[in-house]
C-alpha atoms as a PDB file:
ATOM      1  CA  UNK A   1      87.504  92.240 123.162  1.00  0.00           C
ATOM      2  CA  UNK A   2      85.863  93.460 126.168  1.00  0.00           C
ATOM      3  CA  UNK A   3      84.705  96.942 127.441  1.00  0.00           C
ATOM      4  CA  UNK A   4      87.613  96.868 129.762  1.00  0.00           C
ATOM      5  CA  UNK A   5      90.465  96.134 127.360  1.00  0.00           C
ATOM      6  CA  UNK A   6      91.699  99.234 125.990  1.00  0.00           C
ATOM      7  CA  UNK A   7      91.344 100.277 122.686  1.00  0.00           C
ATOM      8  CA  UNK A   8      94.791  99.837 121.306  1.00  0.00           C
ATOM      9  CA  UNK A   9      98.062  99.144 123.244  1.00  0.00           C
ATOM     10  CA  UNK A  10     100.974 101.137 121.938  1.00  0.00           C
ATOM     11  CA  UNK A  11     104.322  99.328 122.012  1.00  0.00           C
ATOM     12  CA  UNK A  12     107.807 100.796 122.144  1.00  0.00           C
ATOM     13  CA  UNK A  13     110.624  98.784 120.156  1.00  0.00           C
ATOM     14  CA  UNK A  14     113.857  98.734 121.653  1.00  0.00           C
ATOM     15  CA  UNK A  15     114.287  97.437 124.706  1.00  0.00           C
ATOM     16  CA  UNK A  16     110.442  96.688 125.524  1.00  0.00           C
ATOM     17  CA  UNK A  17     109.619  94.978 122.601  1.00  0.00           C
ATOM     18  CA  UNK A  18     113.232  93.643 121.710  1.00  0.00           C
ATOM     19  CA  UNK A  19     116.232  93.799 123.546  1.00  0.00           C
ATOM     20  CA  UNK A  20     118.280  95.658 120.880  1.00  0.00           C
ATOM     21  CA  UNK A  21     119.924  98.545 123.272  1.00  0.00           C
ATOM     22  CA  UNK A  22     123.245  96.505 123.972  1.00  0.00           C
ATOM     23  CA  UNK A  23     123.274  96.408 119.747  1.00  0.00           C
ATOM     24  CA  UNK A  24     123.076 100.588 119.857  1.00  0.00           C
ATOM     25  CA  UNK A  25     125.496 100.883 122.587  1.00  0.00           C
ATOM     26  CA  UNK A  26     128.066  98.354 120.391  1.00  0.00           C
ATOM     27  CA  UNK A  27     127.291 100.779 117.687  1.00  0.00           C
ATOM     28  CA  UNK A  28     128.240 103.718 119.636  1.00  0.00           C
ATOM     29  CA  UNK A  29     131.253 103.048 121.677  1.00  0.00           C
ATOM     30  CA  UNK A  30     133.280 101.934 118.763  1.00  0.00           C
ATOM     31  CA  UNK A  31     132.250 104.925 116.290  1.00  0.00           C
ATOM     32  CA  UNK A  32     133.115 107.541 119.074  1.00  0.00           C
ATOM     33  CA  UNK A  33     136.849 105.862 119.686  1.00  0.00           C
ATOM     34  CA  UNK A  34     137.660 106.646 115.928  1.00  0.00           C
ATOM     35  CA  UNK A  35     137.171 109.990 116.341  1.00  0.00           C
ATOM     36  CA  UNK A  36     139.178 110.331 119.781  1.00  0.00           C
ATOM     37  CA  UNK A  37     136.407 110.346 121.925  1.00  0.00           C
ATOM     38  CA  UNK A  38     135.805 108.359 125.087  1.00  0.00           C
ATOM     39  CA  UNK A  39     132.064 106.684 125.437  1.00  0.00           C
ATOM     40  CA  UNK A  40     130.924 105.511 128.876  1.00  0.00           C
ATOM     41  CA  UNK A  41     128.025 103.015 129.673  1.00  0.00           C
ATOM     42  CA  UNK A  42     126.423 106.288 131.830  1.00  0.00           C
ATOM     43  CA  UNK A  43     126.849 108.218 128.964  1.00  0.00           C
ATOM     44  CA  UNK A  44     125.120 105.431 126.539  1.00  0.00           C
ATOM     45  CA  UNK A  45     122.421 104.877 128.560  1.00  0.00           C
ATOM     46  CA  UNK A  46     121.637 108.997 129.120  1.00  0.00           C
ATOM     47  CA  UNK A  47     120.800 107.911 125.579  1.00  0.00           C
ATOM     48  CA  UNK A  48     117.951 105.141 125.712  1.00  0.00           C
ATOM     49  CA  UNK A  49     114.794 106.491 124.733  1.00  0.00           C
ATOM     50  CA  UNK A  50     115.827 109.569 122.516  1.00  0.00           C
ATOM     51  CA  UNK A  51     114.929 110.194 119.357  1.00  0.00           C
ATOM     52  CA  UNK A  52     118.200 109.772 116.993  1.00  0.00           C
ATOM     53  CA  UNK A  53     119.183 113.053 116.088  1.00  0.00           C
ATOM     54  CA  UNK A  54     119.016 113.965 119.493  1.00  0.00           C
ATOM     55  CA  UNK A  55     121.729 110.929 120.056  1.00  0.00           C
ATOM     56  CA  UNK A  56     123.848 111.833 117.246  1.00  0.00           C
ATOM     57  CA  UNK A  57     124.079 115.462 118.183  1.00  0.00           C
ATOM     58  CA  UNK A  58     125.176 113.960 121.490  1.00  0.00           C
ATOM     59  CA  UNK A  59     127.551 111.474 119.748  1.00  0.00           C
ATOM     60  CA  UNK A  60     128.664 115.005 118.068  1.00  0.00           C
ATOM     61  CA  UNK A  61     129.424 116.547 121.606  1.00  0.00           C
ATOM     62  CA  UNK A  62     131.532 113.592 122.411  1.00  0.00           C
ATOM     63  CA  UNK A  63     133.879 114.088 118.971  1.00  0.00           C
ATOM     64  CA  UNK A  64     132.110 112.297 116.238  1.00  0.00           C
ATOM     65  CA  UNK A  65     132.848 114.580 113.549  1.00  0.00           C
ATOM     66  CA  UNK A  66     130.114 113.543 111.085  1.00  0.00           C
ATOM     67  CA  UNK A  67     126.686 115.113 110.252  1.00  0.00           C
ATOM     68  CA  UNK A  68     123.603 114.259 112.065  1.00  0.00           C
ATOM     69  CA  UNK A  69     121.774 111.808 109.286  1.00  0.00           C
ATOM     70  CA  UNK A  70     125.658 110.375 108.683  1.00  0.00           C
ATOM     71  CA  UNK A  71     125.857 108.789 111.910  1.00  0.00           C
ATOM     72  CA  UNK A  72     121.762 107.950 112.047  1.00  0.00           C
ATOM     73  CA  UNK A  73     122.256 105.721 109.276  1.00  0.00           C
ATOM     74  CA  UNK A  74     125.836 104.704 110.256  1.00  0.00           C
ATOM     75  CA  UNK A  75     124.402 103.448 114.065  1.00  0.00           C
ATOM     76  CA  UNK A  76     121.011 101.880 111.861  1.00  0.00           C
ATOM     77  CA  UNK A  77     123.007 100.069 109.178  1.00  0.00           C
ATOM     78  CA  UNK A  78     125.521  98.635 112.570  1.00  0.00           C
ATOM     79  CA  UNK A  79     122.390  97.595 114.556  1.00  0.00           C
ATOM     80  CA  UNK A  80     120.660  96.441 111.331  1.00  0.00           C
ATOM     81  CA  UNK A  81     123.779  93.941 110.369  1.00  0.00           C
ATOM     82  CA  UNK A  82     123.446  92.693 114.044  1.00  0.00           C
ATOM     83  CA  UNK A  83     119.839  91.724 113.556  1.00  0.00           C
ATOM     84  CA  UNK A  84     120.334  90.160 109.990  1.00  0.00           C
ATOM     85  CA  UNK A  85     123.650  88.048 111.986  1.00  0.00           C
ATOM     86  CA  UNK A  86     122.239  87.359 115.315  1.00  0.00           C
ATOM     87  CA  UNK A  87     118.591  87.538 114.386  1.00  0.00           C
ATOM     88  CA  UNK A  88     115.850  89.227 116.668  1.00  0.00           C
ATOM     89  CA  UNK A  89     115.908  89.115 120.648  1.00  0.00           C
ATOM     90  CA  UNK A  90     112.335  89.704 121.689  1.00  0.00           C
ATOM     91  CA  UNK A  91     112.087  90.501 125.192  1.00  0.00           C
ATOM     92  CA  UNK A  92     110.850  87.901 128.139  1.00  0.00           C
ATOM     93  CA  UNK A  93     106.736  87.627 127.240  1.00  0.00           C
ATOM     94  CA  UNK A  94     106.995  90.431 124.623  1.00  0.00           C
ATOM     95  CA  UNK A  95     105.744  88.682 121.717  1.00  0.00           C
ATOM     96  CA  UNK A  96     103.276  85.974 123.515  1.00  0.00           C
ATOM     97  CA  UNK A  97     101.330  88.823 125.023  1.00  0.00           C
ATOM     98  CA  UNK A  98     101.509  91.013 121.500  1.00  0.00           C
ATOM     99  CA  UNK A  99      99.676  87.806 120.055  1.00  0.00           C
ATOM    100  CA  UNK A 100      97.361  87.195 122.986  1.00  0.00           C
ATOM    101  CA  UNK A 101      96.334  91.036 122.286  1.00  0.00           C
ATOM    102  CA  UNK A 102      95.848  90.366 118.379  1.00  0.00           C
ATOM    103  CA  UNK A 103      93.776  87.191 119.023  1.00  0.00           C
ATOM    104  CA  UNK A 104      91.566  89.287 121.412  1.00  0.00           C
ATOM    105  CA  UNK A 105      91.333  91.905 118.793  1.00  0.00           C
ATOM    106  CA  UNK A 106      92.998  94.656 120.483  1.00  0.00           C
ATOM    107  CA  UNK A 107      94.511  97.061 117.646  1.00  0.00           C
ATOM    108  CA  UNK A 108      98.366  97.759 118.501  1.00  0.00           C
ATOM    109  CA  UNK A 109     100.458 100.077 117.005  1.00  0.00           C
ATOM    110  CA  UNK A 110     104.885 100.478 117.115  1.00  0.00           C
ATOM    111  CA  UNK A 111     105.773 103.791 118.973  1.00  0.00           C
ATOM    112  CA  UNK A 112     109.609 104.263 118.233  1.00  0.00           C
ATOM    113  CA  UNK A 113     112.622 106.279 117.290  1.00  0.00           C
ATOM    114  CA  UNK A 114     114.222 103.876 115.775  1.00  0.00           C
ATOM    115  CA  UNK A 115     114.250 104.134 112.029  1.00  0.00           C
ATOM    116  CA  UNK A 116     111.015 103.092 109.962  1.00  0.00           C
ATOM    117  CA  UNK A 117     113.196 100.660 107.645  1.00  0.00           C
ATOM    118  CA  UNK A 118     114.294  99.393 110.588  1.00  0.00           C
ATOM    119  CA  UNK A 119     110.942  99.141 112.892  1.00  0.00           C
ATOM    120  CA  UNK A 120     109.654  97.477 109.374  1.00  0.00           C
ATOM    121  CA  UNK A 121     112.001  94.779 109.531  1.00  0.00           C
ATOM    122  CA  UNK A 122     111.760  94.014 112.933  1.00  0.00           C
ATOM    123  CA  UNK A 123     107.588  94.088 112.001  1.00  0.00           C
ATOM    124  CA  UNK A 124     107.891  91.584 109.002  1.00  0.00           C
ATOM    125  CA  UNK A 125     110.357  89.352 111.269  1.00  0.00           C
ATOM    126  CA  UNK A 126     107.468  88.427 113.340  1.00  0.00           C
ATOM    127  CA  UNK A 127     105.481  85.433 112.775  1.00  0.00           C
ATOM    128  CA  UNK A 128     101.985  87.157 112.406  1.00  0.00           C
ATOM    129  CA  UNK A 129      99.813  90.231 111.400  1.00  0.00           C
ATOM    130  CA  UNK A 130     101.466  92.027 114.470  1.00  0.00           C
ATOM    131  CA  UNK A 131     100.770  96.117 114.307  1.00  0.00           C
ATOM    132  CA  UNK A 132      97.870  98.108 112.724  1.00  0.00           C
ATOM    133  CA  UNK A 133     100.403 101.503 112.487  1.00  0.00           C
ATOM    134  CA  UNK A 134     103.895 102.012 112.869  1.00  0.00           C
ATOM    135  CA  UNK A 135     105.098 105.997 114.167  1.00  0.00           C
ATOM    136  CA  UNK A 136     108.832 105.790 113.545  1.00  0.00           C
ATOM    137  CA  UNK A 137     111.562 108.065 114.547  1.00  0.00           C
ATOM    138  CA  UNK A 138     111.595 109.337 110.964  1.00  0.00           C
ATOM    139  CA  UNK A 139     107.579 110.016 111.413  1.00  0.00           C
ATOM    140  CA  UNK A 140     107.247 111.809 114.452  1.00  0.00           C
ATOM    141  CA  UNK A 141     107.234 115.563 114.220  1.00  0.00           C
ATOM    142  CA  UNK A 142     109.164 115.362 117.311  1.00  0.00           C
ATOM    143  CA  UNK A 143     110.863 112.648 119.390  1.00  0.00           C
ATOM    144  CA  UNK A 144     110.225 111.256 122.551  1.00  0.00           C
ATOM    145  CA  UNK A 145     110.356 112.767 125.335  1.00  0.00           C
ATOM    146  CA  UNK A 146     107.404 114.855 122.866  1.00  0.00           C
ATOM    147  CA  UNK A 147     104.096 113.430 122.781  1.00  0.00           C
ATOM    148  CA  UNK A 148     104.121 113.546 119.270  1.00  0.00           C
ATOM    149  CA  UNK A 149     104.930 110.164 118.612  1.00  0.00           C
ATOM    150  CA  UNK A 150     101.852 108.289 120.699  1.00  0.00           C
ATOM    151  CA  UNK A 151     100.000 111.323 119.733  1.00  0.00           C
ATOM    152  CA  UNK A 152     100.307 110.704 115.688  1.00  0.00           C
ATOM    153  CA  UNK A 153      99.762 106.686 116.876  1.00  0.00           C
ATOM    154  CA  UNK A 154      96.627 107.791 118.386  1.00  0.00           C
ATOM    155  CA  UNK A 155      95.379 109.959 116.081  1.00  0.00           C
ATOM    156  CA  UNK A 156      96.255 107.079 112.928  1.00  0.00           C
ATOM    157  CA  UNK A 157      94.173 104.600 115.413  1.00  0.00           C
ATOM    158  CA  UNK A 158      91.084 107.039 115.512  1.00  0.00           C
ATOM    159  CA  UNK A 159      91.373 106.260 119.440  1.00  0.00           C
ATOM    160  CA  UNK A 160      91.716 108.490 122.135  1.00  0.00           C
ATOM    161  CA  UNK A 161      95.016 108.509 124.098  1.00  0.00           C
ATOM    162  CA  UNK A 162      93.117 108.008 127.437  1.00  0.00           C
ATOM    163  CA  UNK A 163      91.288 105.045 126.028  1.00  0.00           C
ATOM    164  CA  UNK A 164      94.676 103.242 125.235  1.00  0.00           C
ATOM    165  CA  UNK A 165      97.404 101.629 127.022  1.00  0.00           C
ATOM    166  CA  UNK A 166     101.392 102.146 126.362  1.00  0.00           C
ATOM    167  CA  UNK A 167     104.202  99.799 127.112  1.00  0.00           C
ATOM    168  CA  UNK A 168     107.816 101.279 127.521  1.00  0.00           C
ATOM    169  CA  UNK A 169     110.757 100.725 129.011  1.00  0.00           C
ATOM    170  CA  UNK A 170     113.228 104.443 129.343  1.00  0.00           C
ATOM    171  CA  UNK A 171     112.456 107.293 130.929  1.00  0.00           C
ATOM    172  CA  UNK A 172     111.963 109.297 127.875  1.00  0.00           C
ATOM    173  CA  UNK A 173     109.335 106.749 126.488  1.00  0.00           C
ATOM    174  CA  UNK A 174     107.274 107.113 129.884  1.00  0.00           C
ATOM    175  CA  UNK A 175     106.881 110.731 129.605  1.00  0.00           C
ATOM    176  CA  UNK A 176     106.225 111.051 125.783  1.00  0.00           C
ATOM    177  CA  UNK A 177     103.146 108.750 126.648  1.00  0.00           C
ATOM    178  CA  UNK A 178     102.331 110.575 130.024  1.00  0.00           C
ATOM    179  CA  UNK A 179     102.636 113.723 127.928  1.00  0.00           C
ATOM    180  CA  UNK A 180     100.210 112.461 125.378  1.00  0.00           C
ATOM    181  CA  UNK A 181      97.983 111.379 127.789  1.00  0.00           C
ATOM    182  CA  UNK A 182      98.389 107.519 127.095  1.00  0.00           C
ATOM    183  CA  UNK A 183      98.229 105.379 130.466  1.00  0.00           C
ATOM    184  CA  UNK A 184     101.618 103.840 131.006  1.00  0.00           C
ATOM    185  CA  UNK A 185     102.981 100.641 132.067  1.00  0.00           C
ATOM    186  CA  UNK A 186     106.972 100.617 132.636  1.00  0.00           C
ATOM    187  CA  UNK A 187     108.865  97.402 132.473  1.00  0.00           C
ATOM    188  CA  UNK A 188     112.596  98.446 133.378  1.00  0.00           C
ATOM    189  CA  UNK A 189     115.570  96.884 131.610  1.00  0.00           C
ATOM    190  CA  UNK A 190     118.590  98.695 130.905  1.00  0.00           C
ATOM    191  CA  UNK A 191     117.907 102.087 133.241  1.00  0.00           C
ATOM    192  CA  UNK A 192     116.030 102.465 136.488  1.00  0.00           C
ATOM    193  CA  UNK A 193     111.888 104.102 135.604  1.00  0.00           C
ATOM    194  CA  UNK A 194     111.429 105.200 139.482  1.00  0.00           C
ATOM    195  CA  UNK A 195     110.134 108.549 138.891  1.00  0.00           C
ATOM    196  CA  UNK A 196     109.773 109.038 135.246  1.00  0.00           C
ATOM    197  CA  UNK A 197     106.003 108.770 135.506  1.00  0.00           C
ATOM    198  CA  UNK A 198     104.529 104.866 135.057  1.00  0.00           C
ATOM    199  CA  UNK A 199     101.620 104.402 136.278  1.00  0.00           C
ATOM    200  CA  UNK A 200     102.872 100.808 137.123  1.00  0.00           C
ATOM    201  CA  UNK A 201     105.737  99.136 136.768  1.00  0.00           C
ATOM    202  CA  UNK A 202     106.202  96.016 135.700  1.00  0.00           C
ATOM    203  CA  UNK A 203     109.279  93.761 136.379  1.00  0.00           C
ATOM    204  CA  UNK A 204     108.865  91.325 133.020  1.00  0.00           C
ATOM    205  CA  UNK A 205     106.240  91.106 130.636  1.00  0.00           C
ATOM    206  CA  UNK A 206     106.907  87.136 130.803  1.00  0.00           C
ATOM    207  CA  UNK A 207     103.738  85.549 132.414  1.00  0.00           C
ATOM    208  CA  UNK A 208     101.793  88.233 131.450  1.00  0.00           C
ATOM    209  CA  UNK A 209      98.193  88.417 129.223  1.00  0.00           C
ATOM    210  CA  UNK A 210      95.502  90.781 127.623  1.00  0.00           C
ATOM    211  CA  UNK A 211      93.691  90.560 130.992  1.00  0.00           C
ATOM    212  CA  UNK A 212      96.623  91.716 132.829  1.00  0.00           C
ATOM    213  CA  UNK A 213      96.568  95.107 130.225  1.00  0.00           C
ATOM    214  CA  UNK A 214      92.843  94.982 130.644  1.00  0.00           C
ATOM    215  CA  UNK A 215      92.900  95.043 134.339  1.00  0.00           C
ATOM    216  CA  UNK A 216      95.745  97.385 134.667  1.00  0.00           C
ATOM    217  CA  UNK A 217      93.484  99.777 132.603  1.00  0.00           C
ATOM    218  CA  UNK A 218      90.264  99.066 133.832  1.00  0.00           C
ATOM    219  CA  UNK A 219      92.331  99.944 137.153  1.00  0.00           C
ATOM    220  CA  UNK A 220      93.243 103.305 135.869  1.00  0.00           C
ATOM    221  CA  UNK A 221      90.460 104.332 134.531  1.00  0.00           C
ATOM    222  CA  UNK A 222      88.588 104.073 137.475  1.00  0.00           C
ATOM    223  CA  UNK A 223      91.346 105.614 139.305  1.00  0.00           C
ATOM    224  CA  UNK A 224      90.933 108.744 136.954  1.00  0.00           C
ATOM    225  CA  UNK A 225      87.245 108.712 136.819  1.00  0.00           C
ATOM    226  CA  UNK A 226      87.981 108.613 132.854  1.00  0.00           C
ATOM    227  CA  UNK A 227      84.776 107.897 130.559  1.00  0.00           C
ATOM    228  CA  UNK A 228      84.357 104.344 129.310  1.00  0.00           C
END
């Protein structure tokens, strides 16, 4: 590690790290037709990002007539299943540049709403010793858009929010780490990240390597006069 790689680089889950969204959005659209509702694709992607009671209580507005923690575990055990059957779709260059960071002894840490049973799984599924802290949705005092979550990563790290760099991929991911004070990289997938705050986005993470995150915050912090 060098004194411009960042201290710690603080991964989202779904959708940056794996490509599970089209699993929630099965999980949805099927539970909200039993109870008479209608679900659209710009309704299920208003929901990318947000921490999972905020989704049920939106799942509630569309006619799910079931408790907030009853469809949380309902959508978890759905996308869960799907994992176990179709196993785990990392995302273009997700998990090569996750190792290049561990072999250059960056510390990394898993930023999500998702479920920690769930964010555990996906963990252990991985061939190597890939996160020093998971903050799951069932951590956080409050969900993304909050800063909480990168916040509590932070703080777990012992590293300063400035001094680290975030990966995400929904608008409510960008701001919980703008929020916190994390520098951002976006990598879009399912919904557009114009104007939600990156400080650069990023088409794929395929191709790309620890001096690529090093740069990119060696870049910002000279942009932002921040201390080294």
């Amino acid at each position: 590690m060098t004194s411009r790689t960042p201290a710690a680089v603080l991964w989202d889950m779904d959708g940056t790290l794996v490509d599970t969204e089209p699993y929630w959005i099965a999980a949805e659209t099927p539970l909200v037709a039993r109870h008479g509702g209608q679900w659209s694709k710009e309704q299920a992607l208003a929901m990318v990002g947000l921490g999972l009671d905020d989704a049920a209580r939106l799942l509630q507005g569309a006619g799910v007539r079931m408790p907030e923690h009853a469809i949380v575990d309902h959508l978890t055990a759905d996308v869960m299943t799907r994992l176990a059957v179709d196993g785990v779709p990392f995302r273009p260059g997700a998990r090569d540049l996750l190792h290049g960071l561990r072999s250059a002894g960056v510390r990394t840490a898993l930023v999500t709403m998702s479920l920690r049973r769930m964010a555990t799984v996906i963990a252990d599924l991985i061939e190597f010793d890939a996160f020093d802290v998971i903050v799951a949705g069932d951590d956080a005092t409050r969900p993304k858009p909050f800063p909480d979550p990168y916040l509590q990563a932070c703080a777990e790290l012992e590293v300063a929010p400035e001094d680290c760099v975030a990966i995400e991929d929904s608008p409510n991911g960008l701001r919980a780490a703008v929020a916190a004070g994390v520098p951002v990289i976006g990598v879009p997938h399912m919904v557009s990240l114009e104007g939600a705050g990156a400080d650069v986005l990023w088409e794929s993470l395929a191709g790309r390597t620890t001096m690529d995150v090093a740069d990119f915050h060696a870049a910002h912090r000279a942009r932002t006069g921040s201390a080294a």
